[in-house]
Protein backbone atom coordinates (compact mmCIF):
# COMPACT_ATOMS: atom_id res chain seq x y z
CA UNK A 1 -59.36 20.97 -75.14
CA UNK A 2 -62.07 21.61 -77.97
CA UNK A 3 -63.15 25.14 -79.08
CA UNK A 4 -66.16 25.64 -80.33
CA UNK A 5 -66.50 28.56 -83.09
CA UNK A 6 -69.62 30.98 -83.99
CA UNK A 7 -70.55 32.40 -86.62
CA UNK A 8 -70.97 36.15 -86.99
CA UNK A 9 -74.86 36.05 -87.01
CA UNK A 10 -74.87 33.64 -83.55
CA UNK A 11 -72.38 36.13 -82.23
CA UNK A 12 -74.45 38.98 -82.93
CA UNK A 13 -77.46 37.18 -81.05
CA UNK A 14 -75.16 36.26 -78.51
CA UNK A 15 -74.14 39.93 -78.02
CA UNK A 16 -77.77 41.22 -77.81
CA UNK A 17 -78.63 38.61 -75.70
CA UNK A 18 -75.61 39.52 -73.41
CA UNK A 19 -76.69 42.92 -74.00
CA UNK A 20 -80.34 42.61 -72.64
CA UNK A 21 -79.84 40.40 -69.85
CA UNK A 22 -76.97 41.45 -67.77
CA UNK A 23 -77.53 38.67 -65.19
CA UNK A 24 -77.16 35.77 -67.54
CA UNK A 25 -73.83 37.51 -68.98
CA UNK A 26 -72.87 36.69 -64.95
CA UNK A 27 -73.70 33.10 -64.51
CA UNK A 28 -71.76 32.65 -67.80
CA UNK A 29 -68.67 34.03 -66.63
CA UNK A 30 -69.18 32.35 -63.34
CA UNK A 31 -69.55 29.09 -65.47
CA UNK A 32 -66.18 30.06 -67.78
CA UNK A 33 -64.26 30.65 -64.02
CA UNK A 34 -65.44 26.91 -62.99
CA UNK A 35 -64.25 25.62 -66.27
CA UNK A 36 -60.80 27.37 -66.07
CA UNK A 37 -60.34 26.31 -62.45
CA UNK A 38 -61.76 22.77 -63.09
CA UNK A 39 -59.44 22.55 -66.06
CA UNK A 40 -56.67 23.63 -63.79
CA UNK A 41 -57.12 20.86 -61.71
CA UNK A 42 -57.30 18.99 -64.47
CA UNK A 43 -53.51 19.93 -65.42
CA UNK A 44 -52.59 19.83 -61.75
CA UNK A 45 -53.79 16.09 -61.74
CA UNK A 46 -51.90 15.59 -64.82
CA UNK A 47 -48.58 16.45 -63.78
CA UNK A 48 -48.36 14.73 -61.13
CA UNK A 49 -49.51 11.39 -62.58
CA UNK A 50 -46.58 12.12 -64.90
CA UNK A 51 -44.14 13.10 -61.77
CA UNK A 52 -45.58 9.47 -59.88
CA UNK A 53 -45.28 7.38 -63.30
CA UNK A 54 -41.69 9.35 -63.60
CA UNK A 55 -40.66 8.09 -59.92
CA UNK A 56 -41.98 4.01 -60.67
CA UNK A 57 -40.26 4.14 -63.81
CA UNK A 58 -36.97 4.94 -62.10
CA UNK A 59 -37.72 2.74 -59.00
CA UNK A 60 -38.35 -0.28 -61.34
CA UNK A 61 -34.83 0.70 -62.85
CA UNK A 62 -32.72 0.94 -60.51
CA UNK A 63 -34.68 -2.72 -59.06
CA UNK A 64 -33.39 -4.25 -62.56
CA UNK A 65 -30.30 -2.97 -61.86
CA UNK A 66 -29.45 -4.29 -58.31
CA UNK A 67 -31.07 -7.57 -59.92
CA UNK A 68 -28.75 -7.56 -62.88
CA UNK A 69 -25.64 -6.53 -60.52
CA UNK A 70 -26.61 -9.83 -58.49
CA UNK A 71 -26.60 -11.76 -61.41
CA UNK A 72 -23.26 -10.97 -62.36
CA UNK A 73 -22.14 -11.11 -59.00
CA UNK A 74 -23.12 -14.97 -58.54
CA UNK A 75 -19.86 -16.31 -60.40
CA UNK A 76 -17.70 -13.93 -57.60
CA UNK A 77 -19.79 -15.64 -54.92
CA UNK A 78 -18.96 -18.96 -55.71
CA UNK A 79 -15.54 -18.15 -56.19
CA UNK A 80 -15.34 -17.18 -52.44
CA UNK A 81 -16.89 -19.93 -50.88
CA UNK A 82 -14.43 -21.87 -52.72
CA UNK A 83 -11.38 -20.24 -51.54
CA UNK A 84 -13.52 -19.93 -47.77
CA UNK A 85 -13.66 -23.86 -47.97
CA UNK A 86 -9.77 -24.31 -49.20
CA UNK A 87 -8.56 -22.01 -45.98
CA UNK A 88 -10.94 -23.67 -43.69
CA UNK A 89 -8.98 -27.12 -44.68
CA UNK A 90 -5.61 -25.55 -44.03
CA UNK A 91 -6.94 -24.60 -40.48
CA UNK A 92 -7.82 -28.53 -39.95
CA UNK A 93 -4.65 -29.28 -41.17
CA UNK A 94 -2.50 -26.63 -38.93
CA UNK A 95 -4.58 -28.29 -35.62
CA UNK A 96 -4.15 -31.12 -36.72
CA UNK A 97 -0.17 -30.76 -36.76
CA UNK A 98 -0.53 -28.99 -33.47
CA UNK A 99 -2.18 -31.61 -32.06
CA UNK A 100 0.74 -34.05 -33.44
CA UNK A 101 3.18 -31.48 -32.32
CA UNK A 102 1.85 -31.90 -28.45
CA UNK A 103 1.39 -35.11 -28.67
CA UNK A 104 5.30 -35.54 -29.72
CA UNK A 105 6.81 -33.33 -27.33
CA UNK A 106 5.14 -35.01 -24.00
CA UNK A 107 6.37 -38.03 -25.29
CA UNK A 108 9.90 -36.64 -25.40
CA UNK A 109 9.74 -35.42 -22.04
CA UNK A 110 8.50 -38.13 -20.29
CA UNK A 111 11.85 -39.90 -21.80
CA UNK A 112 13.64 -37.24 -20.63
CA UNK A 113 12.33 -37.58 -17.12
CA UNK A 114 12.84 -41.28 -17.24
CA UNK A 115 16.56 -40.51 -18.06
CA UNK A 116 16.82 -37.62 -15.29
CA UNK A 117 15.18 -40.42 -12.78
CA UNK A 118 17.66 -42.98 -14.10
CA UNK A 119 21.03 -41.07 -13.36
CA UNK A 120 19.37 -39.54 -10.14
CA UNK A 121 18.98 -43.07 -8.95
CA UNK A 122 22.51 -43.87 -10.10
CA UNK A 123 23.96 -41.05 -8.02
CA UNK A 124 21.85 -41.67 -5.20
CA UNK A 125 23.00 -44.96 -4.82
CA UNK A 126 26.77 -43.81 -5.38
CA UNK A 127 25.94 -40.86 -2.56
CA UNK A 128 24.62 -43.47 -0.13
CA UNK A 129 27.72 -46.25 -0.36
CA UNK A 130 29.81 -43.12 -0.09
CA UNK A 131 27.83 -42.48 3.63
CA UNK A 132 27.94 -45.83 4.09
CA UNK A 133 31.82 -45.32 3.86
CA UNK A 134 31.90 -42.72 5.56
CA UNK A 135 30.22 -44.59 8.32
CA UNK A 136 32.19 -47.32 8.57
CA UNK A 137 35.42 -45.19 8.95
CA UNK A 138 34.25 -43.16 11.88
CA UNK A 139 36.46 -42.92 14.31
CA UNK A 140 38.03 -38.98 16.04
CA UNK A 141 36.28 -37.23 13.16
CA UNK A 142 32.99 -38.40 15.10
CA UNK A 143 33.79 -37.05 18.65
CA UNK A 144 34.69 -33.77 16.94
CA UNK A 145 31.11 -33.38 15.47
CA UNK A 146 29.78 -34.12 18.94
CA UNK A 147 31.36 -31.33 20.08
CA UNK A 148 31.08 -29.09 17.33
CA UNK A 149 27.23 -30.12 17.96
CA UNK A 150 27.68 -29.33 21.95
CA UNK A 151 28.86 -25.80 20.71
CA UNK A 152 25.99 -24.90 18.69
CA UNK A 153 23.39 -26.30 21.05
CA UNK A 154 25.31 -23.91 23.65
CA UNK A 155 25.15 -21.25 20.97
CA UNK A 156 21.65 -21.71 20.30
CA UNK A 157 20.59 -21.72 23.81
CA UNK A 158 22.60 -18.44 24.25
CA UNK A 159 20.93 -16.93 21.21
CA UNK A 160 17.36 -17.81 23.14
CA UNK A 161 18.81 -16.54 26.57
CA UNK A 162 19.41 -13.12 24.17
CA UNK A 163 16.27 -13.33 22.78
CA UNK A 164 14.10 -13.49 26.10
CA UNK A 165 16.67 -10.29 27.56
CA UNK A 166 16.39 -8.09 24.33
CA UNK A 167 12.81 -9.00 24.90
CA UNK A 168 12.98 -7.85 28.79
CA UNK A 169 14.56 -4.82 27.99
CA UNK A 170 12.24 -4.00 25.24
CA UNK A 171 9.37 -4.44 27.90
CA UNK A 172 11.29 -1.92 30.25
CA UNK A 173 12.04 0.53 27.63
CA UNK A 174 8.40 1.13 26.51
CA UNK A 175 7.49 1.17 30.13
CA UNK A 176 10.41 3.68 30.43
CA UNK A 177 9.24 5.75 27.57
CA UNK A 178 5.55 5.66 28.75
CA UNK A 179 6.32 7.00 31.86
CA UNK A 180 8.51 9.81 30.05
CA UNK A 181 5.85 11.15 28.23
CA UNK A 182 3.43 10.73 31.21
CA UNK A 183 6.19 13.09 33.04
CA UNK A 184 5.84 15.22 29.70
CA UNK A 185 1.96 15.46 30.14
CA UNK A 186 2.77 16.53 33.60
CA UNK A 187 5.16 19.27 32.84
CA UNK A 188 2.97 21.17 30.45
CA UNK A 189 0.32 20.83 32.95
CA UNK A 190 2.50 22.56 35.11
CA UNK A 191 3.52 25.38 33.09
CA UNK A 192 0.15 26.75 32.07
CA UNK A 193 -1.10 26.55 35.98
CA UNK A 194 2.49 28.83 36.61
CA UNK A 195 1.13 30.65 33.42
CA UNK A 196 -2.23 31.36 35.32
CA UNK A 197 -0.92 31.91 38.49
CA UNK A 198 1.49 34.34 36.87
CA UNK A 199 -1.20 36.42 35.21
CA UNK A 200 -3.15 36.52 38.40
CA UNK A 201 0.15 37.33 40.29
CA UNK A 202 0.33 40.75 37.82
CA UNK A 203 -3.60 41.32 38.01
CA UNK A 204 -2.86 41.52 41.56
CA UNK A 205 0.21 44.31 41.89
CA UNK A 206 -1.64 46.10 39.52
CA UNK A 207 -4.08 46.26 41.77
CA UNK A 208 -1.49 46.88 44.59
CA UNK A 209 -0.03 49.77 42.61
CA UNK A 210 -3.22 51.31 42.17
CA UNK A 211 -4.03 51.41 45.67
CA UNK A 212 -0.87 52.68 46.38
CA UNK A 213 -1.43 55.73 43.97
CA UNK A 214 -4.59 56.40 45.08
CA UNK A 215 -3.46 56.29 48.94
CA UNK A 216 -0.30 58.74 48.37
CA UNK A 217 -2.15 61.00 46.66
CA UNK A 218 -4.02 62.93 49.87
CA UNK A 219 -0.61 62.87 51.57
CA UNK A 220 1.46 64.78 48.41
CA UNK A 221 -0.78 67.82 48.48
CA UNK A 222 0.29 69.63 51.55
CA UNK A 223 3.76 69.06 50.34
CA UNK A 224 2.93 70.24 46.96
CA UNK A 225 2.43 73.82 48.64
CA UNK A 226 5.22 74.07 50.23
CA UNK A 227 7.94 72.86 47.66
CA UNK A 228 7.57 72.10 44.14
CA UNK A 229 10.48 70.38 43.07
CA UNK A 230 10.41 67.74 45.81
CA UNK A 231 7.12 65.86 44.79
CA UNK A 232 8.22 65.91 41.47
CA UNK A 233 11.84 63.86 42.24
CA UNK A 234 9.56 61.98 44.55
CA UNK A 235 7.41 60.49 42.35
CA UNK A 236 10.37 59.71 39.38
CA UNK A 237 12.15 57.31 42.27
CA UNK A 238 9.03 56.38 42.70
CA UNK A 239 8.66 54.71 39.18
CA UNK A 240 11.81 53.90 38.75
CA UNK A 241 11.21 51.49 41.53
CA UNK A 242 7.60 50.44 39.92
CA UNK A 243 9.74 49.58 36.28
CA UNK A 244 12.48 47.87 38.29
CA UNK A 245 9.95 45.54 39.99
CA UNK A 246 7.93 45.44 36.71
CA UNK A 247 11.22 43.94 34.87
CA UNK A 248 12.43 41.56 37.56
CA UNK A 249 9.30 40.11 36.66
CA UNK A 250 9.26 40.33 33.50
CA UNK A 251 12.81 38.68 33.54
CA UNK A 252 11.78 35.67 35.49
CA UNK A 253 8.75 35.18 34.00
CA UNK A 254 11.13 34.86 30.40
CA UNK A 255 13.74 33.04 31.89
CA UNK A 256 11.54 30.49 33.21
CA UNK A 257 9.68 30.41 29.72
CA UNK A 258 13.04 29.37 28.84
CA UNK A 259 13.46 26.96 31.23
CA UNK A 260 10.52 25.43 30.51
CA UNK A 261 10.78 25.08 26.51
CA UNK A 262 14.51 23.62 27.06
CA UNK A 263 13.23 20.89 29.44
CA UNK A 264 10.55 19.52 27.31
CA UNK A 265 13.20 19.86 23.98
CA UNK A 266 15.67 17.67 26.65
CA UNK A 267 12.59 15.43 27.15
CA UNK A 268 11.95 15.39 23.45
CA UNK A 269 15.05 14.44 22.36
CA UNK A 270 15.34 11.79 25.56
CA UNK A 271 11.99 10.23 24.30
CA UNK A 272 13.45 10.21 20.32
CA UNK A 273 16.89 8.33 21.62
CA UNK A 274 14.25 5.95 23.58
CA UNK A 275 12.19 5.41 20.38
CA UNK A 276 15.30 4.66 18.03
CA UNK A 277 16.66 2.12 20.67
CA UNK A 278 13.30 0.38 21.05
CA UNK A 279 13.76 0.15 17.14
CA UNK A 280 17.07 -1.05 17.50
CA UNK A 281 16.03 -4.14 19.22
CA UNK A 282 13.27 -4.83 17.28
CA UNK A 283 15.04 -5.05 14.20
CA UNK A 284 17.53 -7.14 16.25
CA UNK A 285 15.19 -9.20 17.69
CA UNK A 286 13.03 -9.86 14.33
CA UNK A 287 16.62 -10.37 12.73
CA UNK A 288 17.44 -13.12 15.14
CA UNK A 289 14.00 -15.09 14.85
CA UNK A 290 14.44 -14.78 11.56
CA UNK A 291 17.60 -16.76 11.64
CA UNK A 292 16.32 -19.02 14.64
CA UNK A 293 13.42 -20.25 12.08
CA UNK A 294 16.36 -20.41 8.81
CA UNK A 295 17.94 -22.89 10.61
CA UNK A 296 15.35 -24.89 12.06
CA UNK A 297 14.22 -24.78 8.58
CA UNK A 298 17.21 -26.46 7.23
CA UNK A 299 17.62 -29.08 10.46
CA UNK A 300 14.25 -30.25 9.35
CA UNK A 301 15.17 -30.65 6.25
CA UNK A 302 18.46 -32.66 7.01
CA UNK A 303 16.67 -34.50 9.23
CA UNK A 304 14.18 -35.87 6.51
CA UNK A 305 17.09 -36.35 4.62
CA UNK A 306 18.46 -38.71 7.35
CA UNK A 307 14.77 -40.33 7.49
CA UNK A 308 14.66 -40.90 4.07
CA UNK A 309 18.31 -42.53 3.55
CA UNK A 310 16.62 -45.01 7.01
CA UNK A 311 13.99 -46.04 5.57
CA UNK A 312 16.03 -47.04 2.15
CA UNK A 313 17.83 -48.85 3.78
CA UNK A 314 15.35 -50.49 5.96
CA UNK A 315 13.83 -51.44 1.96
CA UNK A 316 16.92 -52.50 0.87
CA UNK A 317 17.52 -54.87 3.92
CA UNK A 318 14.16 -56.20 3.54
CA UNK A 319 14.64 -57.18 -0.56
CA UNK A 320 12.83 -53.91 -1.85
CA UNK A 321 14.04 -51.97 -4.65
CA UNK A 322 14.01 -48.27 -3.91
CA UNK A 323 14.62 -47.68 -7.20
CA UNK A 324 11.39 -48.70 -8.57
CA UNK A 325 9.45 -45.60 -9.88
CA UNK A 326 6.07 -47.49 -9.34
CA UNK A 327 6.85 -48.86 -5.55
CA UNK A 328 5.13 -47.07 -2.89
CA UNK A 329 7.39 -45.87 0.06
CA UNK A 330 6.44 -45.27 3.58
CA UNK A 331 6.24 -41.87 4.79
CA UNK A 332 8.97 -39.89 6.34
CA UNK A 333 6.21 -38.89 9.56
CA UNK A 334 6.51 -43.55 10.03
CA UNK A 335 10.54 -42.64 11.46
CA UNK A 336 9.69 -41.04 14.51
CA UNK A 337 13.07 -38.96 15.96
CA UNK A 338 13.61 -40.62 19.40
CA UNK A 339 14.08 -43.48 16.75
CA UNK A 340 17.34 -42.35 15.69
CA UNK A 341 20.30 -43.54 16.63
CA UNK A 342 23.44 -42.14 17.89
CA UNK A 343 24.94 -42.23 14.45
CA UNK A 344 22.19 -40.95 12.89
CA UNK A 345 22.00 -38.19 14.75
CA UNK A 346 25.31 -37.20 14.18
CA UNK A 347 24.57 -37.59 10.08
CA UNK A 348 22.10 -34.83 10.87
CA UNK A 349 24.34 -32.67 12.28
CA UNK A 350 26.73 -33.46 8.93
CA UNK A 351 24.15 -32.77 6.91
CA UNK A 352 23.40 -29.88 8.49
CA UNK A 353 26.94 -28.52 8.86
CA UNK A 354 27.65 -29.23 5.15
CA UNK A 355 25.17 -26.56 3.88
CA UNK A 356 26.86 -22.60 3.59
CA UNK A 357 23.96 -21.13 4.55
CA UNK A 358 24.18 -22.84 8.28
CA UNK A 359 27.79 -21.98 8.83
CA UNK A 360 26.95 -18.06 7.53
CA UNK A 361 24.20 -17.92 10.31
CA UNK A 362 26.41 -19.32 12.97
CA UNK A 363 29.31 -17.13 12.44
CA UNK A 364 26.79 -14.30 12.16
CA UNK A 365 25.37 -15.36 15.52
CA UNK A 366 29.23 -15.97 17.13
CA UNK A 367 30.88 -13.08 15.73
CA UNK A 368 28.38 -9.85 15.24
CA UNK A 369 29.08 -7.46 12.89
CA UNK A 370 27.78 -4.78 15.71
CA UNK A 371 27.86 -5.27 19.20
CA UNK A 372 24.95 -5.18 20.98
CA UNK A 373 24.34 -3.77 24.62
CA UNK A 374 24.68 -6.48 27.07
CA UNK A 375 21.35 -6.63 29.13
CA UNK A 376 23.93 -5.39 32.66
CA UNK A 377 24.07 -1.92 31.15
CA UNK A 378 20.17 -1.20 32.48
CA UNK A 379 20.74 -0.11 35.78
CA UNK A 380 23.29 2.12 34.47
CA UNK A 381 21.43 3.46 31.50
CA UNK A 382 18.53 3.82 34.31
CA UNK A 383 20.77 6.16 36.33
CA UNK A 384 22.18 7.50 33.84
CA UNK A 385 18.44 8.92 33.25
CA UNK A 386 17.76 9.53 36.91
CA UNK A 387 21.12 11.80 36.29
CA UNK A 388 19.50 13.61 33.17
CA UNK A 389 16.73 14.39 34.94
CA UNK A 390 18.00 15.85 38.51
CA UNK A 391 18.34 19.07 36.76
CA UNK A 392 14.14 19.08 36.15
CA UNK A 393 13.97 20.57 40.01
CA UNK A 394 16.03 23.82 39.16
CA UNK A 395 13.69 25.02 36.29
CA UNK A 396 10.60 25.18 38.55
CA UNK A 397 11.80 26.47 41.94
CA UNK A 398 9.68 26.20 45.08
CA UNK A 399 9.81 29.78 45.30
CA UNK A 400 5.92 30.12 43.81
CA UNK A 401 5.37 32.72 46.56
CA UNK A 402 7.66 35.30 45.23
CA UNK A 403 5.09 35.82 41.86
CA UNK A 404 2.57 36.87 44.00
CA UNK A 405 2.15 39.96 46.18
């Protein structure tokens, strides 16, 4: 800013120009206010070209900075993909060993499996010159096993004669128990019609009784004027005889209440018994096909046992070696079992008889831990219920015409 100075005679003209012409002593102070305001501007402008330059200069700074940081940081970079490169060749290697590894092991066990088929060939032939042995030296011990197999075809066909009667009687116990809660059905039927007709029964004496008042009343006056006392003992016998009726009812309305709610706990506790015996025999009966399918599970499997020591044979005769892990051998379904002979028959039954399992199930199956009802005891157990029920026809008596007037 550049101030201008005056000299004492220019202020003095100044002053007496000021002085004469007031409106020009206006304008110039309106002309000094724009100069102070534009000069304000001015500053404003200033400082904030100065703030702006301030801000870029620390901008560009901190940009130098981050550029010098990266600079420096390069070497560390390097340094990292170095040590990124030496793990990523350790992780070839490990797969690499792995792969070895896997490679090593399935080797070992196919010679292991070579050696497991070499003695399992080794015993099986040792197992079948033992049958053959056995074979050749059969003599009582063979009519024994024919019997012994008589005996459990008798058993077995016993077991399915059980089977088809727990079956029966299953049948004629659900029948049974549907027709016990039919009679049920029935029974509470009948009790709310003897409810109804009971409440209608006591509409109607009421009824009764108050036609009875109202009739006897006409006829108590005249005596009324002659004798006081009278009317009076009259009318107490009178309702003496009105409660007495009223609690004879009462009474046999309850005790047949009674009568009612202990038949249907009886029939309750019939159709429970009913229910846990038709259990019973289910589990029994599920039990038993459960064993039936066991052991026809393990005959088939000594049977293709028996198939597959035939057909070795049948190699062997005809210059085949069994033995040979890459010979194809006919299928067990090619020995069909009317095929079999006597003998091999009977090596079924060995085979069979030889397992644990087989002789567990037939002792089960010929000496029962619990023994069940034989199928005879129906007609008893039928009139046994036939008993249990005879009492049904006291607890609603015929007498339905003593409820009502």
């Amino acid at each position: 800013m550049l101030f201008h100075t005056f000299s004492a005679s220019e202020m003095n003209k100044h002053r007496w120009y000021w002085s004469s012409t007031p409106c020009n002593r206006k304008e110039l102070q309106k002309q000094l206010n724009e100069e102070k305001n534009k000069n304000r501007t001015l500053e404003d402008q200033y400082k904030h070209r100065v703030a702006s330059f301030v801000k870029r200069e620390k901008a560009t700074m901190n940009k130098i900075e981050a550029l010098e940081k990266r600079l420096l940081e390069g070497a560390e970079n390097d340094e990292h993909s170095k040590r990124m490169e030496a793990i990523g060749n350790m992780h070839r290697s490990v797969i690499t060993g792995l792969e070895c590894i896997q490679t090593n092991t399935a080797k070992i066990l196919q010679d292991q499996e070579k050696d497991l088929m070499r003695a399992f060939r080794a015993r099986l032939q040792e197992v079948s010159k033992d049958l053959e042995a056995q074979r050749s030296r059969k003599g009582e011990h063979s009519t024994e096993q024919q019997a012994h197999h008589r005996r459990v075809v008798a058993e077995l066909h016993k077991t399915q004669e059980l089977a088809q009667t727990f079956d029966k009687k299953n049948q004629q116990l659900t029948a049974e128990n549907a027709k016990l809660q039919e009679k049920l059905r029935t029974r509470e039927d009948d009790r709310k019609a003897l409810l109804r007709e009971l409440v209608l029964s006591r509409k109607e004496v009421q009824a009764l009784k108050s036609q009875q008042t109202s009739g006897a009343k006409p006829a108590e006056v005249p005596e009324a004027k002659e004798a006081e006392p009278k009317p009076n003992r009259r009318s107490f016998s009178q309702k003496q005889i009105d409660q007495a009726r009223l609690q004879q009812t009462h009474n046999k309305q309850y005790e047949r209440e009674v009568a009612l709610r202990e038949a249907a706990l009886k029939l309750k506790r019939m159709v429970d018994a009913e229910r846990r015996t038709v259990v019973a025999l289910k589990q029994q009966q599920a039990d038993m096909l459960q064993q039936r399918t066991e052991l026809e599970v393990l005959l088939r499997q000594s049977l293709d046992d028996v198939k597959a020591e035939i057909l070795r044979t049948q190699m062997q005769e005809e210059g085949k070696d069994a033995t040979v892990p890459g010979g194809s051998s006919p299928p067990l379904a090619s020995v069909s079992v009317h095929e079999l002979s006597a003998q091999d028959r009977e090596r079924v039954l060995e085979l069979l008889l030889s397992q644990q399992r087989v002789v567990q199930l037939l002792y089960q199956k010929t000496f029962p831990q619990e023994p069940a009802n034989p199928p005879a005891s129906a007609p008893s157990q039928s009139a046994a219920a036939g008993d249990e029920f005879a009492w049904l026809g006291d607890i609603i008596p015929s007498d339905e015409g003593e409820v009502g007037p």
